[in-house]
N, C-alpha and C. Protein backbone atom coordinates (compact mmCIF):
# COMPACT_ATOMS: atom_id res chain seq x y z
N UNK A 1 0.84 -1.16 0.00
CA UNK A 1 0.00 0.00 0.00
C UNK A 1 0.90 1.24 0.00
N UNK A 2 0.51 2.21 -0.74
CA UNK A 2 1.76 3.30 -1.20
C UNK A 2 1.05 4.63 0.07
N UNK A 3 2.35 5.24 0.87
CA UNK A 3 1.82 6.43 1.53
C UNK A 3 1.36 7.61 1.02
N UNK A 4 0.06 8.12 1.95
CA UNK A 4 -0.35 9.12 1.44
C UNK A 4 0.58 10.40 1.48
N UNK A 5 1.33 10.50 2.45
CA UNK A 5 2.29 11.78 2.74
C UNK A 5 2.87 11.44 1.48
N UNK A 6 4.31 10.36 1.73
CA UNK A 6 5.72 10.42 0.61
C UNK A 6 5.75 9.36 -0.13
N UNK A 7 4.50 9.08 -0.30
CA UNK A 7 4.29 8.12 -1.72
C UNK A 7 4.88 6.70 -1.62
N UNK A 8 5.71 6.45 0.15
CA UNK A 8 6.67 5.35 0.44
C UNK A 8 5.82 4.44 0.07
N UNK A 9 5.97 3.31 1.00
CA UNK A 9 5.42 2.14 1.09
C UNK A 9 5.24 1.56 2.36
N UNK A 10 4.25 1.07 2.63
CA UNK A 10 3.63 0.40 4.22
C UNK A 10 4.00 -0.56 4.38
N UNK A 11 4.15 -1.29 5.57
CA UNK A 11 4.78 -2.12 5.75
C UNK A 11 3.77 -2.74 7.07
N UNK A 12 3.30 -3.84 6.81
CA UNK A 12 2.35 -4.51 8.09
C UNK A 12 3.40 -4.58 9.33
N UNK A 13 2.95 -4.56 10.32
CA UNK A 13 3.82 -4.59 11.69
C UNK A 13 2.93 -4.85 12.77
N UNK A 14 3.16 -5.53 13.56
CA UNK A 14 2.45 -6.09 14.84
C UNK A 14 3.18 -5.45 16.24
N UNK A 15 2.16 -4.92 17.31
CA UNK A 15 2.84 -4.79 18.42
C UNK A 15 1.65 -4.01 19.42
N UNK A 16 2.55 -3.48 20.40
CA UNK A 16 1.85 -2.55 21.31
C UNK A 16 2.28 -1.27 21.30
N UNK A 17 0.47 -0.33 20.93
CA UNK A 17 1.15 0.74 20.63
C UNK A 17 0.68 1.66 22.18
N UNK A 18 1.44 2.45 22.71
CA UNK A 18 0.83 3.47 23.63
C UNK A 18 0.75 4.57 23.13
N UNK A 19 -0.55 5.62 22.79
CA UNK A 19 -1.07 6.60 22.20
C UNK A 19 -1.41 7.66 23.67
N UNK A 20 -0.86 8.80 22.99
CA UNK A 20 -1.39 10.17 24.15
C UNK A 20 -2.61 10.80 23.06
N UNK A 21 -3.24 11.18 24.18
CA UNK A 21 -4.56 11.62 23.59
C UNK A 21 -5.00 13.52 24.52
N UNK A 22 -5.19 14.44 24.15
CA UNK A 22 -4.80 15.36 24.73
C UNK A 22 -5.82 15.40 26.16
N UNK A 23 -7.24 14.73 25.61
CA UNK A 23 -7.88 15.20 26.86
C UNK A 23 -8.03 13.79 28.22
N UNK A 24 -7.06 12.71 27.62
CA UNK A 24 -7.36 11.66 28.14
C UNK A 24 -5.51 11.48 28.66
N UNK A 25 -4.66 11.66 28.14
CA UNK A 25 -3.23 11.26 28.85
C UNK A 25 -2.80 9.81 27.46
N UNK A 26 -1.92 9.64 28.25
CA UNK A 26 -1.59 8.41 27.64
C UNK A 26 -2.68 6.92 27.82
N UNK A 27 -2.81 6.15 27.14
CA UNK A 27 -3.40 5.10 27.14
C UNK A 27 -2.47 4.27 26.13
N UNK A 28 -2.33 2.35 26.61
CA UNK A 28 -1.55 1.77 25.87
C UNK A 28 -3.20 0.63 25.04
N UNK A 29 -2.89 0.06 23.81
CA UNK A 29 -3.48 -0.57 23.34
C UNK A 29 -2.38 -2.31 22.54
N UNK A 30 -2.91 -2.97 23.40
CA UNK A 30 -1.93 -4.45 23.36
C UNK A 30 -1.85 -5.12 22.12
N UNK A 31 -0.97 -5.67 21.36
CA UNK A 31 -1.42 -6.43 20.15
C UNK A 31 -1.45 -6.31 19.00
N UNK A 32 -1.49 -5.51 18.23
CA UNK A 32 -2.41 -4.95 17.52
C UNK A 32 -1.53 -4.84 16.02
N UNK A 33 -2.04 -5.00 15.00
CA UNK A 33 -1.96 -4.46 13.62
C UNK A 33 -1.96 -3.39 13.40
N UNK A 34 -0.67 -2.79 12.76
CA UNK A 34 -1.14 -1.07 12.25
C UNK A 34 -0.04 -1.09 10.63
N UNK A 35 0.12 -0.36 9.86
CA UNK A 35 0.68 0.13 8.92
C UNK A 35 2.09 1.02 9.32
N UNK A 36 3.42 0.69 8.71
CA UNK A 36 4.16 1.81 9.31
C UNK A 36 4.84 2.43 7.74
N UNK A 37 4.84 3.69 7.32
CA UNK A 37 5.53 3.76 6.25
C UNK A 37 6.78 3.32 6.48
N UNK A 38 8.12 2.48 5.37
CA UNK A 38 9.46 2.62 5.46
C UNK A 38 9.75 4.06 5.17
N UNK A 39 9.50 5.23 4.42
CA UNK A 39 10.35 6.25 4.25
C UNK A 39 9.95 7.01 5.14
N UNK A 40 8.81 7.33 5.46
CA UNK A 40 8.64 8.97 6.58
C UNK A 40 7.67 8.42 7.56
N UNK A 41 7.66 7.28 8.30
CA UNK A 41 7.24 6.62 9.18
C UNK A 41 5.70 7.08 10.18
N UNK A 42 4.86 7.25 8.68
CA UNK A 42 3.43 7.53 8.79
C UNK A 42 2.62 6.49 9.06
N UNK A 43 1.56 6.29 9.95
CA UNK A 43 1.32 4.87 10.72
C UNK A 43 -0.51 5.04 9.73
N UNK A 44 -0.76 4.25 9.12
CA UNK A 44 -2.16 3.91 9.51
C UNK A 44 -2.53 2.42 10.18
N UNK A 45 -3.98 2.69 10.12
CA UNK A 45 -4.53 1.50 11.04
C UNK A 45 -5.61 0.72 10.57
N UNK A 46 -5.62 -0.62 10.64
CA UNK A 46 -6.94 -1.35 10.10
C UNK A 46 -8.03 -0.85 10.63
N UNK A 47 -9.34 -1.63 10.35
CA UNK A 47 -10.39 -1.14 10.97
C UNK A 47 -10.45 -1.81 12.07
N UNK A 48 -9.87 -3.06 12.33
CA UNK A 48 -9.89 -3.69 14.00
C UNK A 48 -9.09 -2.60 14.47
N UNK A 49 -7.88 -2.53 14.30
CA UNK A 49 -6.98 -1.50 15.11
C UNK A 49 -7.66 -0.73 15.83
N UNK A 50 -8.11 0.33 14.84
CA UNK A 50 -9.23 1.52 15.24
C UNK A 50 -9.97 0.89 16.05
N UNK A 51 -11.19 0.12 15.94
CA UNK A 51 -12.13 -0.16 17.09
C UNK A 51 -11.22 -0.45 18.43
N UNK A 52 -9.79 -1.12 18.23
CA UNK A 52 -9.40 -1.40 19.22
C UNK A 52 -9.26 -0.35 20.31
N UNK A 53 -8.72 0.46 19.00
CA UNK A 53 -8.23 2.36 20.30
C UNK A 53 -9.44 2.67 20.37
N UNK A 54 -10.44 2.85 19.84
CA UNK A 54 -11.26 3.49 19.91
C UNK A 54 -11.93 3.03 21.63
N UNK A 55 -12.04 1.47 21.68
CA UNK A 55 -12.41 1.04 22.82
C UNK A 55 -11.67 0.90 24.14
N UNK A 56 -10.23 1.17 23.68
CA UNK A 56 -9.94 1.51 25.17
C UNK A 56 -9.86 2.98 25.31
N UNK A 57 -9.80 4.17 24.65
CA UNK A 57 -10.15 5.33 24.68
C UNK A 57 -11.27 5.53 25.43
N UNK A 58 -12.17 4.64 25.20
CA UNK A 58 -13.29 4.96 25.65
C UNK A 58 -13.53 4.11 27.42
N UNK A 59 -12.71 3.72 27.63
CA UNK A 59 -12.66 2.66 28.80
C UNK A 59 -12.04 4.00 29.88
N UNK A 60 -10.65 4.12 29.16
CA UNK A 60 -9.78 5.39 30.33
C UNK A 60 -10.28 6.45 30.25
N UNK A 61 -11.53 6.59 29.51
CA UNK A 61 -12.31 8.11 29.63
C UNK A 61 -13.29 8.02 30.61
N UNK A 62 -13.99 6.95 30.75
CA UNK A 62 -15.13 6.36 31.66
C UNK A 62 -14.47 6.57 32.99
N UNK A 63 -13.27 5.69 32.62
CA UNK A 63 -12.68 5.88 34.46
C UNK A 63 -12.05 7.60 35.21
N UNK A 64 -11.50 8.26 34.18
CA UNK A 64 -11.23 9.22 34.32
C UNK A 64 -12.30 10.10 35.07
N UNK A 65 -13.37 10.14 34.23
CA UNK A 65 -14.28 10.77 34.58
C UNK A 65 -15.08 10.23 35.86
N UNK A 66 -15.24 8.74 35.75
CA UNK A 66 -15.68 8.56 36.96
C UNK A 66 -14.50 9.06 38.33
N UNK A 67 -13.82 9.17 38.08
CA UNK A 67 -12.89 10.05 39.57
C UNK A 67 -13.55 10.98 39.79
N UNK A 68 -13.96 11.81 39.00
CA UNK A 68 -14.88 12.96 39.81
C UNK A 68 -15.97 12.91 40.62
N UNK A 69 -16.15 13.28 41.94
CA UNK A 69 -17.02 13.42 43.18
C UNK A 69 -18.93 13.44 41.91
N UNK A 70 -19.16 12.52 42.81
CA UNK A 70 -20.75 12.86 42.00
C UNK A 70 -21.65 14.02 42.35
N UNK A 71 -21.07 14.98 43.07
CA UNK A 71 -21.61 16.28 43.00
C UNK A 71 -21.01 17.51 41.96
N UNK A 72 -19.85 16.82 41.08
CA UNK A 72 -19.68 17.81 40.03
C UNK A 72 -20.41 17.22 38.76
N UNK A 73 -21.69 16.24 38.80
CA UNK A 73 -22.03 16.06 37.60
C UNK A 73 -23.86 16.54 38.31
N UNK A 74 -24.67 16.71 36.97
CA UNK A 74 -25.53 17.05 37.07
C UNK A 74 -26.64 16.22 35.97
N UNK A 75 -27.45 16.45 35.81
CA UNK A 75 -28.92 15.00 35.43
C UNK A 75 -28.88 15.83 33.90
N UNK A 76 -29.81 15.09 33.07
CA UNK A 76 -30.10 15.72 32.13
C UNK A 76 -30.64 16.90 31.88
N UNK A 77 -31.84 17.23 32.52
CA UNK A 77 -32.70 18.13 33.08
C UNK A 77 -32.07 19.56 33.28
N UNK A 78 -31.03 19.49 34.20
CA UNK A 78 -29.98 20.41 34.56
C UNK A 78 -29.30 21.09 33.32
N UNK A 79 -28.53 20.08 32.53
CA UNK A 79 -28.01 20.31 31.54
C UNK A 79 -28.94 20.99 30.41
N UNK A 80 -30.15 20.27 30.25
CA UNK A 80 -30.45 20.72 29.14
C UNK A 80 -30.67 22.08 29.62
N UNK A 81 -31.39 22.68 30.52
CA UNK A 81 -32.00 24.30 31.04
C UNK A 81 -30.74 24.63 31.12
N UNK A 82 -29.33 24.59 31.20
CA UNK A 82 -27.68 25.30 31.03
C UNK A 82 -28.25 25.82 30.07
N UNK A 83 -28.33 24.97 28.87
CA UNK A 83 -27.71 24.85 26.96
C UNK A 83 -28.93 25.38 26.87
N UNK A 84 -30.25 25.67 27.68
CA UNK A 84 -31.62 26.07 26.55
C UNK A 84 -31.78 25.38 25.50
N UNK A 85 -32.02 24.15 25.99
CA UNK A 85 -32.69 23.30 25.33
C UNK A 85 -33.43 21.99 25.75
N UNK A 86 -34.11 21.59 25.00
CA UNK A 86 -34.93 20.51 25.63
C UNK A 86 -34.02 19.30 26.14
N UNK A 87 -34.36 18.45 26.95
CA UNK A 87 -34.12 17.05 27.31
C UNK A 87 -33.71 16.74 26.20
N UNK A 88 -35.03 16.37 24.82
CA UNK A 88 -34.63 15.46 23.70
C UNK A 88 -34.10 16.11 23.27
N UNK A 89 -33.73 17.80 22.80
CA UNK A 89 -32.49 17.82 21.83
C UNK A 89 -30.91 17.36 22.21
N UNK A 90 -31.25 17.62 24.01
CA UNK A 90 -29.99 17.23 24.59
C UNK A 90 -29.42 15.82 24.46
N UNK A 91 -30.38 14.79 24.25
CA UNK A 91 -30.19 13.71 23.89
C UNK A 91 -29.87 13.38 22.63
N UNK A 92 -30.07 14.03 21.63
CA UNK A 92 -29.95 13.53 20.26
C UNK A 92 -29.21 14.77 19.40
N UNK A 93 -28.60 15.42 20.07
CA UNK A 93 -27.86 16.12 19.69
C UNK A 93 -26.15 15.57 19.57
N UNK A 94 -25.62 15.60 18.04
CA UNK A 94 -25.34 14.76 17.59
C UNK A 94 -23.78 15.07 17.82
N UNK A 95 -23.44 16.03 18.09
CA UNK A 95 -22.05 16.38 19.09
C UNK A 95 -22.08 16.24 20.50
N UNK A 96 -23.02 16.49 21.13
CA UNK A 96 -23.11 15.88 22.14
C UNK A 96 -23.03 14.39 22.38
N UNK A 97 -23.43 13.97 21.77
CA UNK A 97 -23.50 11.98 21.84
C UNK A 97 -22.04 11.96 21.35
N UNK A 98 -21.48 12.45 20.38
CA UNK A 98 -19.96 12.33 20.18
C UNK A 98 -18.87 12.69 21.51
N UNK A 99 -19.63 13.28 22.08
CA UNK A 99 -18.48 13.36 23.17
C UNK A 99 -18.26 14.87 23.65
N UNK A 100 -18.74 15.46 23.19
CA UNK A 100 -18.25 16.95 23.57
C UNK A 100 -18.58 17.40 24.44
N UNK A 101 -19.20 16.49 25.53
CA UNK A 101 -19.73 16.71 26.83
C UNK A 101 -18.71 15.83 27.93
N UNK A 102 -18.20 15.30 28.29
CA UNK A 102 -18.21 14.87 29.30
C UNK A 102 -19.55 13.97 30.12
N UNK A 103 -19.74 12.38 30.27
CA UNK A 103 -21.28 12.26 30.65
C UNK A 103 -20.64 11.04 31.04
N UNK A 104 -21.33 10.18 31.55
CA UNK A 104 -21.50 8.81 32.12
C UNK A 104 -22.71 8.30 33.17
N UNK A 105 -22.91 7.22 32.86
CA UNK A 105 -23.87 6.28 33.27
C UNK A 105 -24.13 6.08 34.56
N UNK A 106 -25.31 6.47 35.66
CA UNK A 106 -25.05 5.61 36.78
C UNK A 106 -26.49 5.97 36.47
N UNK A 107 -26.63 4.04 37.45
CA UNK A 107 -28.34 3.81 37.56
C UNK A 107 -29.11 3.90 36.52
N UNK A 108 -28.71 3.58 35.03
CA UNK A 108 -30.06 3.89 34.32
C UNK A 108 -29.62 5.31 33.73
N UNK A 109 -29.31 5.95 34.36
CA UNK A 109 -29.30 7.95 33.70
C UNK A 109 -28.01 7.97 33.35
N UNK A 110 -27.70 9.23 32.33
CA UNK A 110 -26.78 9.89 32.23
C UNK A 110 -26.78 10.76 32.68
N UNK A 111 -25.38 11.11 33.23
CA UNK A 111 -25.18 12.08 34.14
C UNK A 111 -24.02 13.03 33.35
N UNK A 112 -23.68 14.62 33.52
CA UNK A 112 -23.13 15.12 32.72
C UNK A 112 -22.27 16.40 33.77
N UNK A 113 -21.09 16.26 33.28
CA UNK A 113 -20.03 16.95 34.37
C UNK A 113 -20.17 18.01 33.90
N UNK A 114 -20.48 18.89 34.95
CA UNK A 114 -21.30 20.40 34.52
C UNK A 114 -20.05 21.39 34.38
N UNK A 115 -18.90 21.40 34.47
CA UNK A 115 -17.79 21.86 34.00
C UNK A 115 -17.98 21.58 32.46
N UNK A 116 -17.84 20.75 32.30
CA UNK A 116 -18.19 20.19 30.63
C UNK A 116 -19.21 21.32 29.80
N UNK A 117 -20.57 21.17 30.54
CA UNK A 117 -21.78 21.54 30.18
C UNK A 117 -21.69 22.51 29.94
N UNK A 118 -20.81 23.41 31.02
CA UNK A 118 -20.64 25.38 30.47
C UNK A 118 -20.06 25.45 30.27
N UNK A 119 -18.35 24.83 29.76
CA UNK A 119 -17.63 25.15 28.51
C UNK A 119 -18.17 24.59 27.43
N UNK A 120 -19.07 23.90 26.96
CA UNK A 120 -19.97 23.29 26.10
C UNK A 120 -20.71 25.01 25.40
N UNK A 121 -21.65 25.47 26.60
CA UNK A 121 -22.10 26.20 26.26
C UNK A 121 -20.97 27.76 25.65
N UNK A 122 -20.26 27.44 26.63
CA UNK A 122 -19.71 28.87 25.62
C UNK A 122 -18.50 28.56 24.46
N UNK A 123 -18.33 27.55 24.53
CA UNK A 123 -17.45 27.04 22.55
C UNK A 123 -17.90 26.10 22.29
N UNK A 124 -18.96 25.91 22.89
CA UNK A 124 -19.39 24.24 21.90
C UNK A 124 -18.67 23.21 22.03
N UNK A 125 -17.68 22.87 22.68
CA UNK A 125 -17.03 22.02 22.55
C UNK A 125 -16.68 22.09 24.10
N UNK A 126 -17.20 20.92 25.50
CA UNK A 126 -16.94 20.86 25.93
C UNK A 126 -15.89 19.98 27.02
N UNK A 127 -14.94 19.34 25.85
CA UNK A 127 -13.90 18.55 26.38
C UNK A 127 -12.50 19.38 26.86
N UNK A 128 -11.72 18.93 27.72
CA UNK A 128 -11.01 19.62 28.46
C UNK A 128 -10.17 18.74 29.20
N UNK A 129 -8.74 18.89 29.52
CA UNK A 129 -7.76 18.01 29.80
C UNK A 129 -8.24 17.16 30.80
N UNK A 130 -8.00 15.61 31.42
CA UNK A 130 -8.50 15.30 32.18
C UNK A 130 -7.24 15.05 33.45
N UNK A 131 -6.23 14.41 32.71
CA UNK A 131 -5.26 14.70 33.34
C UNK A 131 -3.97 15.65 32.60
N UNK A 132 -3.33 15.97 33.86
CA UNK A 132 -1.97 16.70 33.70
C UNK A 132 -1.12 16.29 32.26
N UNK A 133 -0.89 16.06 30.95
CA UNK A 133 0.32 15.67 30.57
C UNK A 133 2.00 16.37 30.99
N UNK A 134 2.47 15.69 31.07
CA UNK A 134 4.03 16.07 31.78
C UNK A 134 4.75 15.91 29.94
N UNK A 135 4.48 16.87 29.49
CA UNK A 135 5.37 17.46 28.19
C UNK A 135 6.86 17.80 28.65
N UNK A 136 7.80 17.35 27.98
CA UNK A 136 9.24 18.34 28.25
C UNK A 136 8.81 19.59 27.39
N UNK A 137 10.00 20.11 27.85
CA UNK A 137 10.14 21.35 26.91
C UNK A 137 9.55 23.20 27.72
N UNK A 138 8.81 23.62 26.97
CA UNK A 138 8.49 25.11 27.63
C UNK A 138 6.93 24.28 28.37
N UNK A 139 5.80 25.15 28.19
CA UNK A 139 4.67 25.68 29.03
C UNK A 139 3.90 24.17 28.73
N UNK A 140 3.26 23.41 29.59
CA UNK A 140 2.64 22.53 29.43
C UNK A 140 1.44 22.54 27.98
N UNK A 141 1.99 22.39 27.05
CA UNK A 141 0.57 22.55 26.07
C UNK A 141 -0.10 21.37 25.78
N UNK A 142 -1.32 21.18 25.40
CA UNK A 142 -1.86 20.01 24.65
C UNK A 142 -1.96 19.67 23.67
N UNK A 143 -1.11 19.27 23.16
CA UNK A 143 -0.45 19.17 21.54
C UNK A 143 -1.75 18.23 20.71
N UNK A 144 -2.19 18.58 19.46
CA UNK A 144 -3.02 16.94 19.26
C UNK A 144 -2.69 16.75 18.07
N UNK A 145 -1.30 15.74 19.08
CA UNK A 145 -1.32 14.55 18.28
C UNK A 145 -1.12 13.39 19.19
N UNK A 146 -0.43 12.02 18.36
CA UNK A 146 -0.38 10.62 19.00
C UNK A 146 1.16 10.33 18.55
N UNK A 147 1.27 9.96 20.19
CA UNK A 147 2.84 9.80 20.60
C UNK A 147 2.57 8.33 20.70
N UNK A 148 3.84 7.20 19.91
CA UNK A 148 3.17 5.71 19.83
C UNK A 148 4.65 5.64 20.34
N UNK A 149 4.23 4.39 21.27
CA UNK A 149 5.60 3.57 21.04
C UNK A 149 5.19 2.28 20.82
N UNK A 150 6.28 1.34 20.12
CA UNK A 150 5.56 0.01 19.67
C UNK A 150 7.16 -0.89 19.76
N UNK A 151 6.14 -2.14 20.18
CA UNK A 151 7.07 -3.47 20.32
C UNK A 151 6.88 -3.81 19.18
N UNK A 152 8.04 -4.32 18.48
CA UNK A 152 7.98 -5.84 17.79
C UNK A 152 8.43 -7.39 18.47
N UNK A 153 8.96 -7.87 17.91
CA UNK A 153 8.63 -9.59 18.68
C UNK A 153 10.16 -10.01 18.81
N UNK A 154 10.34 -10.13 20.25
CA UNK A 154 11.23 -11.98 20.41
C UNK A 154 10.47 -12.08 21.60
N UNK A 155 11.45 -13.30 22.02
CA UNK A 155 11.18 -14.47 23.15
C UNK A 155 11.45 -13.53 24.56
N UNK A 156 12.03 -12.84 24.32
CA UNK A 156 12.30 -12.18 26.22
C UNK A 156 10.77 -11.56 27.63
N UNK A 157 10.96 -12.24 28.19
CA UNK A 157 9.78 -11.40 29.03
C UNK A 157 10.57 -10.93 30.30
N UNK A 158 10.74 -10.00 30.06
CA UNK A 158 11.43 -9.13 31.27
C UNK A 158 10.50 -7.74 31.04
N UNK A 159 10.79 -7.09 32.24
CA UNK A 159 9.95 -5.44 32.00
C UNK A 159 11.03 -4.58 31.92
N UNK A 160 10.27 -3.63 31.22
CA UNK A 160 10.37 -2.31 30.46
C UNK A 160 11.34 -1.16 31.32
N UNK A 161 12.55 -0.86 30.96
CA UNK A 161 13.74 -0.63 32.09
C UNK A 161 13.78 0.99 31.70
N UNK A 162 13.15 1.32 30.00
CA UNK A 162 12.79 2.57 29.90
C UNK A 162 11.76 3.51 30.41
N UNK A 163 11.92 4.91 31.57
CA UNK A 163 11.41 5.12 32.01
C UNK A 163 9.94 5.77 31.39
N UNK A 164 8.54 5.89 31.88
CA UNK A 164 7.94 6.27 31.22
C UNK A 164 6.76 4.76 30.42
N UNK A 165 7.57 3.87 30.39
CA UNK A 165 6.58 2.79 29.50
C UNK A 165 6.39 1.88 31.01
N UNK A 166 5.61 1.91 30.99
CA UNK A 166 4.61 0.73 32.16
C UNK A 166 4.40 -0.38 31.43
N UNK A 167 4.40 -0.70 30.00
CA UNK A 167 4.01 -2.01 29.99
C UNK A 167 5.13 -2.98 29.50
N UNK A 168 5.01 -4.28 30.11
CA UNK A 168 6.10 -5.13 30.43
C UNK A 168 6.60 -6.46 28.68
N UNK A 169 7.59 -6.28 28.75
CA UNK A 169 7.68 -6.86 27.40
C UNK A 169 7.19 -8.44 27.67
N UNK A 170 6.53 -8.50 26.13
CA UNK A 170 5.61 -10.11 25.88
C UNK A 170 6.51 -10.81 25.35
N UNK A 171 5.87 -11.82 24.97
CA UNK A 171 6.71 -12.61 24.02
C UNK A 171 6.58 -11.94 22.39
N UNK A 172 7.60 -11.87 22.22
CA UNK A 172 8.26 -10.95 20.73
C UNK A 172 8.32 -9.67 21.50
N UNK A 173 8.82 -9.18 22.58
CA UNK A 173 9.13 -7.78 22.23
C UNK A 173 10.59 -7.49 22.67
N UNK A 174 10.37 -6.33 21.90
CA UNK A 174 12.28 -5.27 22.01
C UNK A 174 12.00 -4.43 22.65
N UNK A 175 12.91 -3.59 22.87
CA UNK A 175 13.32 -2.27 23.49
C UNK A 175 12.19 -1.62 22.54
N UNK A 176 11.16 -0.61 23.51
CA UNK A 176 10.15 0.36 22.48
C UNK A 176 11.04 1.56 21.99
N UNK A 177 10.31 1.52 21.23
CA UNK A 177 10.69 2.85 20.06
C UNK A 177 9.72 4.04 20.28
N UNK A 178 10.51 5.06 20.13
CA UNK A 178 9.06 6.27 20.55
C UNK A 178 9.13 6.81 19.07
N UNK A 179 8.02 7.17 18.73
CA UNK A 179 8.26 7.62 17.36
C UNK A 179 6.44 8.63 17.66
N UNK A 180 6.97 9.84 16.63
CA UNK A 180 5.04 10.76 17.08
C UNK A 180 5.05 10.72 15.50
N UNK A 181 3.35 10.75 16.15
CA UNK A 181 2.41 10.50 14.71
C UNK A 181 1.68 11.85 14.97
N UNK A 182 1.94 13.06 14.20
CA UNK A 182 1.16 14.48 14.07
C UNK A 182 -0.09 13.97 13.61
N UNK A 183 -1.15 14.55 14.00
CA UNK A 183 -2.68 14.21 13.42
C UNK A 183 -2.52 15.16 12.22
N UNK A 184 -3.27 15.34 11.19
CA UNK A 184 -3.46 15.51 9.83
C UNK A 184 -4.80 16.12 9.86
């Protein structure tokens, strides 16, 4: 498959990739199939891949958010009279269901972190760092893109002596490689 950037060529590769995500931190995803260019080392991803991140993205966002005290979230009801709008538009409003709220499940209801709800209301977009990233360099920014590092395969199972990677080498892995993937 020829790259879209430098016209290289892809190369199938198996491993574990750990992806930073700006409003979620780092998250690692185990296993996995992705594309790596040989010349300018542009990554795509199958469609399992994707569901894969997609579903633990969505796992360390759940938990994230559930850390917050259940008196910084508020009912639907609440939310919708913030935004001036009904219950059902609040429900089927189609950036909202994408995420631009901050929300999670208890008992049956969704519940919606009202920090979320009024930066929602005043840019529309109410996602917002959840944790700290520890960037080198100057002023903490939230860069968006995806910082990967990835195993390939041998026989060694020992853990990960580079600081920063928590996850412990499998069978087939090397020393990780950090390599960033700029979003497009």
């Amino acid at each position: 498959m020829t790259c879209n950037e430098c016209h290289g060529y892809y190369e199938e590769k198996q491993g574990h990739l750990k992806i930073r995500d700006k409003y979620i931190g780092s998250f690692e995803v185990k296993n996995v199939f992705y594309l790596k260019c040989s010349n300018c080392s542009d990554y795509a991803f199958p469609p399992e891949t994707s569901r894969k991140i997609e579903e633990q993205k969505a796992k360390v966002l759940d938990r994230l958010i559930r850390k917050h005290s259940f008196d910084e979230f508020i009912d639907a009801s609440k939310a919708a009279s913030i935004l001036k709008m009904t219950r059902q538009g609040l429900h089927k409003n189609r950036r909202i269901r994408r995420g631009f709220i901050f929300q999670t499940r208890k008992g049956g209801k969704i519940h919606y972190l009202k920090k979320s709800v009024e930066l929602y209301k005043q840019k529309k977009d109410g996602r917002f760092p959840l944790v700290t990233l520890n960037l080198t360099g100057k002023a903490k920014n939230y860069l968006p893109h995806v910082e990967i590092y990835i195993q390939s395969s041998y026989k060694d199972e020992t853990t990960s002596k580079e600081p920063g990677v928590e996850f412990p080498y499998i069978d087939g892995a090397t020393i990780p490689t950090k390599e960033t993937y700029y979003a497009h």
